[in-house]
Protein backbone atom coordinates (compact mmCIF):
# COMPACT_ATOMS: atom_id res chain seq x y z
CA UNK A 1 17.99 -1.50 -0.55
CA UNK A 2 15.95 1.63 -0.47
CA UNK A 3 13.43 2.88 2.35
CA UNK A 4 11.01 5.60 1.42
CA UNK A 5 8.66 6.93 4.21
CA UNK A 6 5.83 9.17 3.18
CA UNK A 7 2.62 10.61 4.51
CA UNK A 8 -0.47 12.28 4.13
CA UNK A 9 -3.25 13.26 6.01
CA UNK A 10 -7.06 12.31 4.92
CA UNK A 11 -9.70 14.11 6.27
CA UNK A 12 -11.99 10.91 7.26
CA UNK A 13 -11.79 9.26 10.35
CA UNK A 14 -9.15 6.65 11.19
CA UNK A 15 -11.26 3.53 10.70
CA UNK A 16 -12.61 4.72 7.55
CA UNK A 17 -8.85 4.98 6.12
CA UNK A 18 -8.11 1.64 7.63
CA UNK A 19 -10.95 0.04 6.10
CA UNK A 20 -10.63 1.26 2.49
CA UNK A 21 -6.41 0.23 2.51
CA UNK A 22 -7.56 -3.09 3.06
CA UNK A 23 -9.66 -3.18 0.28
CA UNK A 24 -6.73 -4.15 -1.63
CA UNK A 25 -8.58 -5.12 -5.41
CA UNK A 26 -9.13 -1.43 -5.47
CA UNK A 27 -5.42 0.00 -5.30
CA UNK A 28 -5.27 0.18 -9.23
CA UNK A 29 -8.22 3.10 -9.04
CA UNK A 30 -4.84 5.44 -7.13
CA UNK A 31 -2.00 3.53 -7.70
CA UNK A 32 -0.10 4.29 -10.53
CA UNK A 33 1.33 1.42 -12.82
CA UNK A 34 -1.04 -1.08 -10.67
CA UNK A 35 -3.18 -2.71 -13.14
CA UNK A 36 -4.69 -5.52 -10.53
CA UNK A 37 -4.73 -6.88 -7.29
CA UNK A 38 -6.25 -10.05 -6.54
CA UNK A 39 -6.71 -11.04 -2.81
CA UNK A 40 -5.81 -14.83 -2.80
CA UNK A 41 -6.66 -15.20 0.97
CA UNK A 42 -6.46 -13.62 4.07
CA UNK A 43 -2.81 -13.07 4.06
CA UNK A 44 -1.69 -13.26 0.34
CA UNK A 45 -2.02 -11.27 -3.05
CA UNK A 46 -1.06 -11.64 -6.93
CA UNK A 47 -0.20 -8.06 -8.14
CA UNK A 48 0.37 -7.11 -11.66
CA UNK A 49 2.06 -4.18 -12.44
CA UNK A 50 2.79 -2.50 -15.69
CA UNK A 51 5.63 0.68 -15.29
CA UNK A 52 7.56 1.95 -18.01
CA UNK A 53 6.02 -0.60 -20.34
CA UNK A 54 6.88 -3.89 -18.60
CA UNK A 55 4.56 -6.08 -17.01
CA UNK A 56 5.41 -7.87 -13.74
CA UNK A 57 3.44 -10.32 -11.69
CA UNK A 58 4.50 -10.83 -8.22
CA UNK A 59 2.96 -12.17 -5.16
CA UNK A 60 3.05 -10.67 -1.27
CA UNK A 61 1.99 -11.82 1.92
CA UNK A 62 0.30 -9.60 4.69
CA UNK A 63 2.90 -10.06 7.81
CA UNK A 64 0.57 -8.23 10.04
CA UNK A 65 -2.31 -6.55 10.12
CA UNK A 66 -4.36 -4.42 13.43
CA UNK A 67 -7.27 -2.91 12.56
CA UNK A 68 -6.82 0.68 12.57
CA UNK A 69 -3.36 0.52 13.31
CA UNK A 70 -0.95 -1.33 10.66
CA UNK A 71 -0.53 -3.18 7.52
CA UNK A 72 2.35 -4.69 6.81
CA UNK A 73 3.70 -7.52 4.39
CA UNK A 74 6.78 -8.43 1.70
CA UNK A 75 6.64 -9.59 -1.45
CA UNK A 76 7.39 -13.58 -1.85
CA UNK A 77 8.20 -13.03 -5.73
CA UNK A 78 9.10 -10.25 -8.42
CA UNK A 79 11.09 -7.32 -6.58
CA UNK A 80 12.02 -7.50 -3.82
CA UNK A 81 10.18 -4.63 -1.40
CA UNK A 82 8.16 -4.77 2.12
CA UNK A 83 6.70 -1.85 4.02
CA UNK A 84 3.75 -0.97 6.61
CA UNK A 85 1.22 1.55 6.29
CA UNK A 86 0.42 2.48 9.88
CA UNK A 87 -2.73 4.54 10.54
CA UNK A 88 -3.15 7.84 13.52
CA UNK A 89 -5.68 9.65 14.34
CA UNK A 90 -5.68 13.14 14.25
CA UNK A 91 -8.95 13.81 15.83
CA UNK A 92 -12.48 12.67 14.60
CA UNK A 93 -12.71 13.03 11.25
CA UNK A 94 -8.96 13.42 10.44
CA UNK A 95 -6.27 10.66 10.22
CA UNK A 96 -2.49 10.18 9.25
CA UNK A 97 -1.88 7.62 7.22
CA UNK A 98 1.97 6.68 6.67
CA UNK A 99 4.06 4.47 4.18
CA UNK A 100 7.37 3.08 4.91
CA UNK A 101 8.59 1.27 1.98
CA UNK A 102 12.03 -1.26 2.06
CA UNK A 103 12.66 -1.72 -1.98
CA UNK A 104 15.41 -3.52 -3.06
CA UNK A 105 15.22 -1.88 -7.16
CA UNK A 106 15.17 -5.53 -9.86
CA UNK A 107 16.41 -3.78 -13.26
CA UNK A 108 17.61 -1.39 -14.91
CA UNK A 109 14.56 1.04 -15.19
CA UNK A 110 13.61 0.30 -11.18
CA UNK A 111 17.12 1.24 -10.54
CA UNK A 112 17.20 4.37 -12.61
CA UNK A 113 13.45 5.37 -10.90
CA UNK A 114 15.27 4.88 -7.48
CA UNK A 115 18.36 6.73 -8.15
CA UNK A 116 16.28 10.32 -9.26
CA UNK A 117 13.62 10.27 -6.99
CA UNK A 118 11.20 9.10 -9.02
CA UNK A 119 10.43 5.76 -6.60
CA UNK A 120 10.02 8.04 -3.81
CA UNK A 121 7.78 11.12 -6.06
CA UNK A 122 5.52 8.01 -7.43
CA UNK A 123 4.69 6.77 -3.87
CA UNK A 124 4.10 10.15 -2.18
CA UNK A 125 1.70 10.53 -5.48
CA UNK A 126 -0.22 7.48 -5.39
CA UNK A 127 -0.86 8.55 -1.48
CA UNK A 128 -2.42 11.70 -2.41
CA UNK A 129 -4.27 10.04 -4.96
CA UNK A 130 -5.46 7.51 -1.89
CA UNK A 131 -6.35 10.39 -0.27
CA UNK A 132 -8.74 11.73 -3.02
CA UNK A 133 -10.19 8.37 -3.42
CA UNK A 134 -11.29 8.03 -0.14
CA UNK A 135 -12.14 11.58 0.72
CA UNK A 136 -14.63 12.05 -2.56
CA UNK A 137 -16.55 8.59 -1.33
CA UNK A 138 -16.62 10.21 2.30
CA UNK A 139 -16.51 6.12 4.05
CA UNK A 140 -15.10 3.44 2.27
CA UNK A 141 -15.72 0.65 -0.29
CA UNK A 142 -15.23 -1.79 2.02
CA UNK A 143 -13.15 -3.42 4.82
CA UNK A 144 -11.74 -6.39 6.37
CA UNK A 145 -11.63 -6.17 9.83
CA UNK A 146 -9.05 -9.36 10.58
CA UNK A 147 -6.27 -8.93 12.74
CA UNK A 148 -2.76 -10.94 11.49
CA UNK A 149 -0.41 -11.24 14.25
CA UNK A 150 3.28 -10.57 13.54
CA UNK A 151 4.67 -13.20 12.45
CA UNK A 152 1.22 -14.58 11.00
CA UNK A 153 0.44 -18.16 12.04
CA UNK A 154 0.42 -21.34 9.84
């Protein structure tokens, strides 16, 4: 198992960072090898990735969520991985936005991207990219303003 922790500041303010991360059917506009994100419910989403040429489908499950705080969940198929993005602000129109990752690498080319750095380069990179995304829009696309408590009820 792997943890990566990266960050990068945005200059919007905190709840319009919040607000765009949980429009989650538009990571594949800044996240690289994301090709869709369907939000299933409340707590649950069918990704499908392509990296390195393979396709994988895999499903997660939002373990808790604060508005302008934290977003955390694990995946319940595919590889293994679970993280939070937690959310500061830096003062009005600034904010912090942070990704700690838990990634357990499934094959051979995961386990080659983890071993050179290239897990941790492509998530710093698809954080900047996050950062452009929301920063060139100047508020966000949306937002979901539900609050999952940890561990999320039945």
């Amino acid at each position: 198992m792997s943890t990566v922790l990266k960050a990068v500041d945005v200059d919007v303010p905190l709840s319009t960072a919040y607000n765009q991360w949980t429009q989650f059917e538009s990571f594949p506009e800044f996240m690289e090898g994301v090709e869709e994100v369907r939000q299933l419910d409340d707590t649950h989403t069918h990704w499908v990735t392509r990296v390195g040429g393979v396709k994988r489908e895999f499903d997660a499950t939002i373990t808790e969520q604060h508005p302008d705080e934290r977003v955390a969940w694990t995946s319940n198929s595919g590889p293994t991985h679970a993280g939070v993005i937690t959310f500061h602000r830096l003062d009005r129109d600034r904010t912090r936005v942070t990704a700690q990752m838990d990634i357990d690498p499934d094959g051979f080319l995961e386990k080659v991207a983890d071993r050179t750095g290239m897990l941790e380069r492509r998530i710093d990179s698809d954080l900047h990219r996050f950062k452009e995304f929301v920063e060139s829009r100047g508020r966000e696309t949306g937002s979901w303003r539900g609050d999952v408590p940890h561990p999320p009820t039945a």
